[in-house]
Protein backbone atom coordinates (compact mmCIF):
# COMPACT_ATOMS: atom_id res chain seq x y z
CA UNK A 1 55.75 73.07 68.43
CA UNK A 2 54.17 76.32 67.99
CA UNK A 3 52.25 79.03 69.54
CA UNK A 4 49.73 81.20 69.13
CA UNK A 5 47.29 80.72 66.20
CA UNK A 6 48.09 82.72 62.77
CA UNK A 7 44.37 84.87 63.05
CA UNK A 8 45.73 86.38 66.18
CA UNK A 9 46.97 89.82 64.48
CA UNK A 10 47.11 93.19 66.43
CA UNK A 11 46.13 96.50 64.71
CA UNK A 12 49.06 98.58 63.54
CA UNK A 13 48.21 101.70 65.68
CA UNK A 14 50.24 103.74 62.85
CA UNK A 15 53.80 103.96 61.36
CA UNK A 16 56.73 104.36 63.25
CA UNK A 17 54.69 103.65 66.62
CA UNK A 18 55.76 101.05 69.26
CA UNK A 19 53.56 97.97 70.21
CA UNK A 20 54.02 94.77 72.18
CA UNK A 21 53.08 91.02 72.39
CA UNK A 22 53.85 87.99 73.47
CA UNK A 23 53.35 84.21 73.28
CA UNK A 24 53.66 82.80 76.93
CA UNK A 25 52.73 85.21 80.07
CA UNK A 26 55.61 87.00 81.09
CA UNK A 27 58.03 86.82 78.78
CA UNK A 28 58.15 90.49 77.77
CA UNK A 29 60.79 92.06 79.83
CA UNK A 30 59.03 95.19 81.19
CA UNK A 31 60.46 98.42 81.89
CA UNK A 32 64.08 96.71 80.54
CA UNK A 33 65.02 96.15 77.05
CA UNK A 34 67.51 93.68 77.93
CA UNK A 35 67.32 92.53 81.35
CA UNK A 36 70.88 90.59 83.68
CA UNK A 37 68.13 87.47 83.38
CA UNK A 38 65.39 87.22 80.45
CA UNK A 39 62.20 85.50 81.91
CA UNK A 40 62.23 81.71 80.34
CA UNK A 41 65.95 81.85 80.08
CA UNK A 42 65.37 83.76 76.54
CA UNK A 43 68.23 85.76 75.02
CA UNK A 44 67.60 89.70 74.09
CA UNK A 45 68.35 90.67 70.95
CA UNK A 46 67.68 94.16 68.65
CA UNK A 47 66.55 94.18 64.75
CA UNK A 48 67.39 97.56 63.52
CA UNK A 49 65.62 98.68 60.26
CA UNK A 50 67.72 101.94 60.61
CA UNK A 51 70.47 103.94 62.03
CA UNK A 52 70.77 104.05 65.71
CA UNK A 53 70.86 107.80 65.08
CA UNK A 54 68.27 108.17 62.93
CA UNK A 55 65.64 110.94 63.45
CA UNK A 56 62.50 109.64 66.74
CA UNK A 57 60.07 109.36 63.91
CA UNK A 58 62.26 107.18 61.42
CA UNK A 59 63.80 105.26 64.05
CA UNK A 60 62.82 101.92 63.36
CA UNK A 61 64.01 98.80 65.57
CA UNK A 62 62.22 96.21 67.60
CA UNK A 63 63.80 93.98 70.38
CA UNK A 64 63.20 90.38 70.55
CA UNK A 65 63.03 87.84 72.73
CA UNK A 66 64.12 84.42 71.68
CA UNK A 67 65.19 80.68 72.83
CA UNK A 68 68.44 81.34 71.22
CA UNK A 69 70.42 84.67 69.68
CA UNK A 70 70.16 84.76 66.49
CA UNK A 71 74.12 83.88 66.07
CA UNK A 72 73.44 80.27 66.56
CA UNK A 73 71.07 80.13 63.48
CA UNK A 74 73.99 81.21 60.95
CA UNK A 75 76.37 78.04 60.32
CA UNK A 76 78.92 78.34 57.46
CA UNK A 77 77.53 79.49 54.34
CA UNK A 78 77.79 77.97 50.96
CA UNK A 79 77.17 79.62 47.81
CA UNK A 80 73.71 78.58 46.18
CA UNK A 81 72.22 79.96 43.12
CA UNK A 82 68.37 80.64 42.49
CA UNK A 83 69.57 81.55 38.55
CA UNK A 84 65.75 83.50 37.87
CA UNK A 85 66.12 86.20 40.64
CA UNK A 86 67.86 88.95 39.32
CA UNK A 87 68.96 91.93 41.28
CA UNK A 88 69.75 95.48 39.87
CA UNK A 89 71.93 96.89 38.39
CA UNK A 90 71.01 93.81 35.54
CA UNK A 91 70.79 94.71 32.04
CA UNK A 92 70.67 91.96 30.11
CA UNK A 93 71.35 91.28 26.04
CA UNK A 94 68.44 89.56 25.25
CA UNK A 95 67.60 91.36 22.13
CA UNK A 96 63.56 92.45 23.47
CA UNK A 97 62.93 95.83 21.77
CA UNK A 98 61.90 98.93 23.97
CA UNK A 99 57.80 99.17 23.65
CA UNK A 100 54.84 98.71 25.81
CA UNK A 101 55.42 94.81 26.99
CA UNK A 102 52.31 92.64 28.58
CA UNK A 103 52.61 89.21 29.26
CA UNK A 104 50.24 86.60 30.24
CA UNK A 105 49.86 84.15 33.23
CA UNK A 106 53.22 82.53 34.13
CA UNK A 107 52.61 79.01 34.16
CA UNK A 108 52.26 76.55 36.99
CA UNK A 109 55.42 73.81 37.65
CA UNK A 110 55.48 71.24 35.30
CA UNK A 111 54.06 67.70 36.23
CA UNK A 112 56.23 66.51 38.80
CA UNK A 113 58.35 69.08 39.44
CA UNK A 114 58.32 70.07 43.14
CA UNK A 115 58.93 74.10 44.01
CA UNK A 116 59.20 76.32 47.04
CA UNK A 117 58.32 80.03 47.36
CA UNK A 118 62.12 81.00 47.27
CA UNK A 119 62.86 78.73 44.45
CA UNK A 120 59.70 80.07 42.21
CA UNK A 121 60.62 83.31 42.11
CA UNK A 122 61.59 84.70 38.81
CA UNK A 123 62.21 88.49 38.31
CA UNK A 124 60.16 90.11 35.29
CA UNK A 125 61.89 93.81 35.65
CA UNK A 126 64.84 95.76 37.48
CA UNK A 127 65.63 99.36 38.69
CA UNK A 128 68.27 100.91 40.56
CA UNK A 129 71.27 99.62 42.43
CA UNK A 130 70.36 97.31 45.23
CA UNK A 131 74.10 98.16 46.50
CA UNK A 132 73.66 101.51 47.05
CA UNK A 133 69.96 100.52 48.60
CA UNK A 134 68.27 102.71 45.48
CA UNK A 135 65.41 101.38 43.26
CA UNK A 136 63.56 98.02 42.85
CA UNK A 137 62.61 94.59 41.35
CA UNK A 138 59.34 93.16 40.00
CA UNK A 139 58.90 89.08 40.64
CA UNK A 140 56.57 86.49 39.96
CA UNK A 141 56.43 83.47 42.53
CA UNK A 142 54.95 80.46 41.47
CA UNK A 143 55.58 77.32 43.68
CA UNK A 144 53.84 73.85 44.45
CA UNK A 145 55.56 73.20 47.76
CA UNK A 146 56.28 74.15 50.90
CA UNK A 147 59.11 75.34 53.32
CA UNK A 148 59.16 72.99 55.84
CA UNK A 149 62.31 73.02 57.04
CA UNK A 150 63.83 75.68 54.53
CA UNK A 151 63.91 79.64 55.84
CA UNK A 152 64.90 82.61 54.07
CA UNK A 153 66.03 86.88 54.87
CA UNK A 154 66.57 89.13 52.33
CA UNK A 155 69.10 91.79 53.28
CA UNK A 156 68.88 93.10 50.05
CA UNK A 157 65.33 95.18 50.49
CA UNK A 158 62.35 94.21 51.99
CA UNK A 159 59.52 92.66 50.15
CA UNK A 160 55.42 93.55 49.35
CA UNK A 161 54.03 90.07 48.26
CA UNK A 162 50.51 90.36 46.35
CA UNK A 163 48.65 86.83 46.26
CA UNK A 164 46.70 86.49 42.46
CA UNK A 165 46.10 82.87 43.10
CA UNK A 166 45.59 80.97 46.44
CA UNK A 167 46.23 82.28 49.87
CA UNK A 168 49.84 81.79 51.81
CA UNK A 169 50.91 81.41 55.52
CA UNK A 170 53.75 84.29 55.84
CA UNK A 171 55.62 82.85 59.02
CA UNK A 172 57.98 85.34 60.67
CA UNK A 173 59.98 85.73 63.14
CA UNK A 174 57.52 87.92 64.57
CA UNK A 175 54.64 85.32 64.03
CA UNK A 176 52.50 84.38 61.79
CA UNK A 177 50.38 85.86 58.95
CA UNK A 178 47.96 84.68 56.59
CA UNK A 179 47.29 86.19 53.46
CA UNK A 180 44.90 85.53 50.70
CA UNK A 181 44.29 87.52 47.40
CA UNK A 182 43.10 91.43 47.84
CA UNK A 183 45.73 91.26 50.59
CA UNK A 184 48.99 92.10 50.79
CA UNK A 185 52.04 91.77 53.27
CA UNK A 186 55.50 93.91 53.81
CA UNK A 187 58.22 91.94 55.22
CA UNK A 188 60.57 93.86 56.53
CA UNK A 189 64.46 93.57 55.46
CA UNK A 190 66.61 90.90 57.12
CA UNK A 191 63.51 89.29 58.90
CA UNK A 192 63.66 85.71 58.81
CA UNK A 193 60.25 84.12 57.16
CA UNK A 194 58.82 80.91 55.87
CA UNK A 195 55.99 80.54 53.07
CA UNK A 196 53.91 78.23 52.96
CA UNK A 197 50.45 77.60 50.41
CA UNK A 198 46.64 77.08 52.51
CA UNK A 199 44.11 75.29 50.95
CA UNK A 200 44.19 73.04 48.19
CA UNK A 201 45.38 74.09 45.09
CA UNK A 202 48.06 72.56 42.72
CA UNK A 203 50.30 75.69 42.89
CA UNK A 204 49.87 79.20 44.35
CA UNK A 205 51.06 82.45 42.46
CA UNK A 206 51.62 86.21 42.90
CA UNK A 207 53.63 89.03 42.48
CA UNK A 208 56.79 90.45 45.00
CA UNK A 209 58.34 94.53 44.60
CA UNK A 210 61.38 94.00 46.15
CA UNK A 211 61.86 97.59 47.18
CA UNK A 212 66.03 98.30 47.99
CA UNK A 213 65.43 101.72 48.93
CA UNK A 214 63.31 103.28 52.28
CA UNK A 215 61.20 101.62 53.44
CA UNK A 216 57.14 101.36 52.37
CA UNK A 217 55.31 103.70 54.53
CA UNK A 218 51.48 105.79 53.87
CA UNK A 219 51.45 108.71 51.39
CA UNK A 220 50.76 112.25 52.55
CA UNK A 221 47.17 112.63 52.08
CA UNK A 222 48.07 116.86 51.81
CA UNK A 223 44.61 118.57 51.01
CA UNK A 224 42.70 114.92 51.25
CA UNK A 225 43.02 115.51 54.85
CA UNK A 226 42.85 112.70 57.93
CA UNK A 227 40.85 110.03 55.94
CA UNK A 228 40.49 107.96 53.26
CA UNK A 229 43.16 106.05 51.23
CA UNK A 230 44.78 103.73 53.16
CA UNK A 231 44.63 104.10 56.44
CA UNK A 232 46.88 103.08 59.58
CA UNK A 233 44.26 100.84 61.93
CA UNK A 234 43.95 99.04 58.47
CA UNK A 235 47.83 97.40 58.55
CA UNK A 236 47.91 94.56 61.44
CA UNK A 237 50.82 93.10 62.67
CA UNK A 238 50.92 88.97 64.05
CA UNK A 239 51.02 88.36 67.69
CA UNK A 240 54.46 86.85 68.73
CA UNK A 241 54.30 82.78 68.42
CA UNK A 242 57.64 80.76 67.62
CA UNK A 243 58.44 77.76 66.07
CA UNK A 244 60.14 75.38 68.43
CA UNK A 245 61.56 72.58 66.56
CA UNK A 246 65.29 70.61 67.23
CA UNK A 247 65.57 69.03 63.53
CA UNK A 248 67.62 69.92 60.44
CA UNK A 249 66.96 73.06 59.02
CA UNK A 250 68.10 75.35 56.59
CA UNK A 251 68.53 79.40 56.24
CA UNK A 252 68.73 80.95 52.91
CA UNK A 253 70.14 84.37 52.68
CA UNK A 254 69.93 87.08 49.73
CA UNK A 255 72.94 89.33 50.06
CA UNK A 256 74.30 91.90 47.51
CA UNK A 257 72.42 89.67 44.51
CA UNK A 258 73.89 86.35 45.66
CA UNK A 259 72.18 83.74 47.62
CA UNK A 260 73.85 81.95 50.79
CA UNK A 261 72.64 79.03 52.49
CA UNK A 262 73.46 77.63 56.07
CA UNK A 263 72.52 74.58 57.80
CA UNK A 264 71.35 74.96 61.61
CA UNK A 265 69.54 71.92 63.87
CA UNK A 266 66.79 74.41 64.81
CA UNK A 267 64.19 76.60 63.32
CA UNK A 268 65.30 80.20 63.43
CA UNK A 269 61.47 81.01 64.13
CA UNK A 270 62.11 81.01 67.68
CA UNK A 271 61.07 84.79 69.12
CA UNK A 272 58.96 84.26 72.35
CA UNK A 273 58.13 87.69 72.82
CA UNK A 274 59.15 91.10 71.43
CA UNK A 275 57.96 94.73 70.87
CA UNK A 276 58.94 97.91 68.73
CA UNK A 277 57.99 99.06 65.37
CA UNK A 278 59.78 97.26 63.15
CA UNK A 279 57.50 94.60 62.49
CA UNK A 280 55.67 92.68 59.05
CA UNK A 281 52.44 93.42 58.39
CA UNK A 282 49.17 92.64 56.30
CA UNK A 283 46.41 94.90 55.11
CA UNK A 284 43.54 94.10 53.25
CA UNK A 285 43.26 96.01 50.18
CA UNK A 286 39.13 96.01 50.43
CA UNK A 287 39.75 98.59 53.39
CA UNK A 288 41.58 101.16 50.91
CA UNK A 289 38.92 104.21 50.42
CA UNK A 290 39.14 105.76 47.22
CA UNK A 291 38.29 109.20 46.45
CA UNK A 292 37.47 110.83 43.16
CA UNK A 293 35.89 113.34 41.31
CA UNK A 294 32.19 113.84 41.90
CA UNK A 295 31.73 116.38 39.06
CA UNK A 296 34.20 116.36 36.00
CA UNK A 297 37.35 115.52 34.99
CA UNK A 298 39.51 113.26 37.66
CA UNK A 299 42.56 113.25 39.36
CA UNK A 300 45.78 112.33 38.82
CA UNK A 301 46.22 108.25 39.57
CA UNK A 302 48.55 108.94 42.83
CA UNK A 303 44.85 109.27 44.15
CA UNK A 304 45.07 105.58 44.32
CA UNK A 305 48.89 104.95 46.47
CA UNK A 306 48.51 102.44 48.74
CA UNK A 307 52.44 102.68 50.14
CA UNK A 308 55.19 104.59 48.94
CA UNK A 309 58.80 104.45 49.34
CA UNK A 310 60.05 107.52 49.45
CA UNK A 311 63.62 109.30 48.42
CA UNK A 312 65.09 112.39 49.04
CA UNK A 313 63.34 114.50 46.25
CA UNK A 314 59.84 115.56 47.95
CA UNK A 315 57.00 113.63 46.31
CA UNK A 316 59.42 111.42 44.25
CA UNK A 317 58.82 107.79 45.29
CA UNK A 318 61.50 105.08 44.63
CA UNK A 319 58.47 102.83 44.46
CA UNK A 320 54.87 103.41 45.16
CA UNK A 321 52.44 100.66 45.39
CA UNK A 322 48.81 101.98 43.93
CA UNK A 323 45.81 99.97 43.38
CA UNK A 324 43.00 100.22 41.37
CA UNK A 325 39.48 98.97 43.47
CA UNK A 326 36.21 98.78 42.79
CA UNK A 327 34.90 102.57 42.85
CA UNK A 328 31.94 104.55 41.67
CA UNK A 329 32.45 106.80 38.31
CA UNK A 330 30.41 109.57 38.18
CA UNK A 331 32.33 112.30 36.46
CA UNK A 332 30.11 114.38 34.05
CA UNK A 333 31.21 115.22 30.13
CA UNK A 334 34.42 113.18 31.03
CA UNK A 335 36.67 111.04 29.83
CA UNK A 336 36.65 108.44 32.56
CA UNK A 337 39.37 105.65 31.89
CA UNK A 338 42.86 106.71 32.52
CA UNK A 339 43.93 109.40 30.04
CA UNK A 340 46.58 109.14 27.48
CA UNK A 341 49.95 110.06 29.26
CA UNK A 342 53.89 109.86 29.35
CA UNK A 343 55.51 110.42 32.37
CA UNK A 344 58.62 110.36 34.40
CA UNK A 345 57.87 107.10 36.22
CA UNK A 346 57.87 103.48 34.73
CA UNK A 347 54.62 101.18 35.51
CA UNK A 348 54.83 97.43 36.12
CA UNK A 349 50.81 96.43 36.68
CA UNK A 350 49.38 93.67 37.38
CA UNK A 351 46.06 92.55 37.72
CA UNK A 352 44.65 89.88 40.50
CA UNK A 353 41.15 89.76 39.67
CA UNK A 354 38.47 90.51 37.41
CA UNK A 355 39.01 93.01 34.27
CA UNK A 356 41.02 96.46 33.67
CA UNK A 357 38.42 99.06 32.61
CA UNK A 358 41.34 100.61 29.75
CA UNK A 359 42.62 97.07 29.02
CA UNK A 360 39.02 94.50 28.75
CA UNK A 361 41.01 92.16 26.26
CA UNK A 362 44.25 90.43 26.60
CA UNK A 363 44.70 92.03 30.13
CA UNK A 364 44.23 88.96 32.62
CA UNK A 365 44.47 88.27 36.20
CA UNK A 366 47.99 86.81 36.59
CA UNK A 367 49.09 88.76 33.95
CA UNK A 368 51.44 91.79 33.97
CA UNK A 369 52.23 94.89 31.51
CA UNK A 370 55.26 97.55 31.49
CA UNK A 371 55.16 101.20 30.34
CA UNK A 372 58.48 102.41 30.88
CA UNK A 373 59.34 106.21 31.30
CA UNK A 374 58.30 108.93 28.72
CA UNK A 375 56.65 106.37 26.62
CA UNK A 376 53.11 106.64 25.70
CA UNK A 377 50.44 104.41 26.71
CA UNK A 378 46.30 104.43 27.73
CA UNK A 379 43.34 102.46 26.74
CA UNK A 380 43.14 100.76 24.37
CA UNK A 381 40.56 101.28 20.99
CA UNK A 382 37.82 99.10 22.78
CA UNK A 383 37.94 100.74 25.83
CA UNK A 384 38.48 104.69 24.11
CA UNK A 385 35.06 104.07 21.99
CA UNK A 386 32.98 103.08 24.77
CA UNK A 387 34.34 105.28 26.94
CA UNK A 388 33.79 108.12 24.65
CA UNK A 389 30.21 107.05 22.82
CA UNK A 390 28.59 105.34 26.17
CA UNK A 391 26.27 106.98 28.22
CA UNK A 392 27.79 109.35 31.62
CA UNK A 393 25.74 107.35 33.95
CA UNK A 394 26.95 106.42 37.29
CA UNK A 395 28.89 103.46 37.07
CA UNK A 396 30.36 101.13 39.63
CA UNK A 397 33.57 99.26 38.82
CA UNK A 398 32.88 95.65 40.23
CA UNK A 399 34.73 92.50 41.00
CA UNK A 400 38.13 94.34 39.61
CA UNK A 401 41.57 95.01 41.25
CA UNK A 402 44.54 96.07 39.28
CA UNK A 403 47.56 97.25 40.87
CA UNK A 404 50.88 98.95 40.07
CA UNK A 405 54.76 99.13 41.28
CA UNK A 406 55.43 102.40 39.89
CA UNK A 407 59.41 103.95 40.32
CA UNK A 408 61.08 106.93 39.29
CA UNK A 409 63.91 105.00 37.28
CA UNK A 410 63.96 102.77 34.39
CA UNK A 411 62.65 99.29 34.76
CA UNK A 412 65.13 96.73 32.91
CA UNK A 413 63.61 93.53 31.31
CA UNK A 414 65.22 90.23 32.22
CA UNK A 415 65.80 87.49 30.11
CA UNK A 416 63.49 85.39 31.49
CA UNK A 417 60.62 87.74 30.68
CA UNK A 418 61.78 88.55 27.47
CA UNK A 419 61.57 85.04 26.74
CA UNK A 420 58.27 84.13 27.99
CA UNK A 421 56.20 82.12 25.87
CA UNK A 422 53.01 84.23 27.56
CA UNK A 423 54.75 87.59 26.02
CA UNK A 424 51.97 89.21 23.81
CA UNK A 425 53.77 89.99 20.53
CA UNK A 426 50.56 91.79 19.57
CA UNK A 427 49.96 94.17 22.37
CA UNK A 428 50.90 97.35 20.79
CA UNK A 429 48.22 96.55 17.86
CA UNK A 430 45.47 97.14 20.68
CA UNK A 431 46.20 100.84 19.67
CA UNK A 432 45.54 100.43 16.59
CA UNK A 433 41.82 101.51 15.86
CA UNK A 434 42.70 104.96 17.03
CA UNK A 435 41.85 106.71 13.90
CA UNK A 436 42.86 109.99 12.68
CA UNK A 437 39.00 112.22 13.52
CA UNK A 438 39.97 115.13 13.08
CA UNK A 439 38.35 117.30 10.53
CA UNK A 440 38.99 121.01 11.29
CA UNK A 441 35.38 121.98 11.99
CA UNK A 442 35.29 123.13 15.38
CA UNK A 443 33.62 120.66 17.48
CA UNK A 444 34.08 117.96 15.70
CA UNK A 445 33.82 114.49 17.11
């Protein structure tokens, strides 16, 4: 059995704030976090997301409320081994050459091959030390079939899923979400959760930052102001519903880079009631406002951060998450696409729908690039000539969204995405039509 429907989601009144729900009336203790007698005969139980002593504003935890503590859903563990999930440190010898890297479409399962989210995931790049909770990982998921009676929390990080193709049912602990492409979700680490695919395709497909570091949370907005970017009403959180079900069931566990798995006779999806602020969420990335420049030049891409992780160097993310919408360009005597640049952070980007106004060609949705640090990269010659011959009319970029897990530390290729059939061997030639112009006569072109 379970309660509550999956549309029922409650606005995120803002980060770090407290909220409540629950699935049957009554259930939520009031004025008592954990009470002699729960109502329902439910057991009390805290999820803390950080210290107990951590700073009011960072203090994250949220009690629950559940038909059984969450001791009686661990068994005995055995070792299991999902051998294309990789977790930093991981530097592999697979002999692919430092460059710019772009890769097509992973593929679906082959004919007859049954999948589950956990078991599709295959990890494209690396950063950091997940031990000493520091950097991140970029995934693919690709599956065919569903967790029915399979269930999975990742104490290693928490995790931003991105839907390219087909939409998902996220079920937490906290209840359920559904999330279709142009959303996203965070699930928060150690929270228990269950994936499942709506509609009916043959396979569903996306991307995952597994972040090890702080948690995601919204950028400063500094001179911005209140508005625009992302903004809090935006992120919703489910409504409590549980999953109560007495058959044989199965928890899989990410810890320190291994995987664990336990059997139980009982879904672990079994919180009643709860409230606090650590808690999943979904936000719909049509609600992101963009802003740019309305007279020349443009800013800097951060314009664009969705979420950011940050560490303890001011304004030095351990990941950001930054999107690229549909937007007006307007700009006058500009060069509009993305400039050429190196920089100090290294870009895994993605692209879910439509087409990349820099990358037109080769750049599809499903398909992924890296640009590691300090090395080079922009449009390509396509998009430099008719960005820079074209006419400065206002122009709205439609039907696109391209996206970004962006880190301050080296992303490390895995074997498995060196050895991709979909890796473009080519993609560096895209450069190659940018011709020596100059001349020495001032204002040349």
């Amino acid at each position: 059995m379970v309660t509550a429907p999956p549309s029922c989601l409650k606005y995120m009144p803002g980060f770090g704030n407290d909220f409540e729900t629950e699935s049957l009336p009554g259930a939520l203790p009031q004025g008592q976090n954990s009470p002699q007698k729960c109502p329902y005969g439910l057991y009390a139980e805290q999820l803390s997301g950080s210290p107990f002593t951590a700073p009011r504003g960072a203090n994250e935890r949220s009690w629950l409320y559940r038909i059984r503590p969450s001791v009686r859903h661990m068994g005995r563990f055995v070792r299991i081994d999902y051998p294309l999930w990789k977790t930093a440190p991981c530097i592999e010898d697979h002999g692919l050459a430092l460059g710019p890297l772009r890769w097509g479409p992973v593929p679906p399962p082959e004919s007859g091959e049954k999948r589950h989210f956990i078991a599709g995931i295959s990890t494209i790049t690396t950063a950091g030390d997940a031990l000493t909770q520091t950097g991140m990982a970029s995934h693919i998921y690709v599956f065919n079939d569903d967790m029915v009676d399979d269930y999975f929390f990742n104490a290693d990080g928490e995790m931003l899923i991105v839907p390219e193709c087909g939409a998902i049912s996220v079920f937490t602990e906290l209840g359920r979400m559904e999330v279709a492409p142009l959303e996203i979700c965070v699930i928060p680490r150690g929270m228990t959760f269950q994936v499942r695919g709506l509609g009916d395709g043959d396979f569903w497909r996306g991307y995952i930052c597994e972040n090890y570091g702080a948690k995601f949370t919204l950028p400063d907005r500094g001179p911005i102001g209140a508005n625009c970017l992302a903004n809090p009403r935006d992120f919703k959180t489910p409504v409590a519903a549980f999953e109560d079900k007495e058959t044989p069931c199965r928890v899989h566990v990410k810890w320190g880079g291994q995987f664990h798995v336990t059997d139980i006779g009982h879904s672990p999806l079994d919180v009643v009631a709860w409230h606090g602020n650590y808690a999943p969420c979904k936000y719909d990335l049509a609600t992101f406002s963009p802003v740019g420049a309305i007279l020349f030049d443009h800013p800097d891409p951060s314009i664009f951060t969705v979420l950011t992780a940050p560490t303890e160097q001011a304004g030095t993310a351990n990941v950001d998450f930054v999107i690229f919408p549909p937007r007006w360009l307007v700009a006058e005597h500009s060069f509009r696409p993305p400039w050429y640049h190196r920089n100090i952070m290294s870009e895994f980007m993605g692209l879910i729908c439509g087409r990349y106004d820099a990358k037109e060609e080769g750049f599809v949705p499903g398909g992924f690039s890296l640009h590691n640090m300090m090395l080079p990269h922009g449009p390509d010659a396509t998009g430099f000539l008719k960005a820079t011959e074209g006419d400065l009319i206002p122009v709205k970029l439609r039907d696109t969204m391209a996206f970004m897990f962006e880190t301050r530390l080296a992303q490390h290729v895995t074997r498995f995405a060196a050895t991709l059939e979909s890796l473009q061997d080519d993609y560096p030639d895209c450069w190659e039509g940018l011709e020596r112009k100059f001349d020495g006569t001032p204002g040349a072109r």
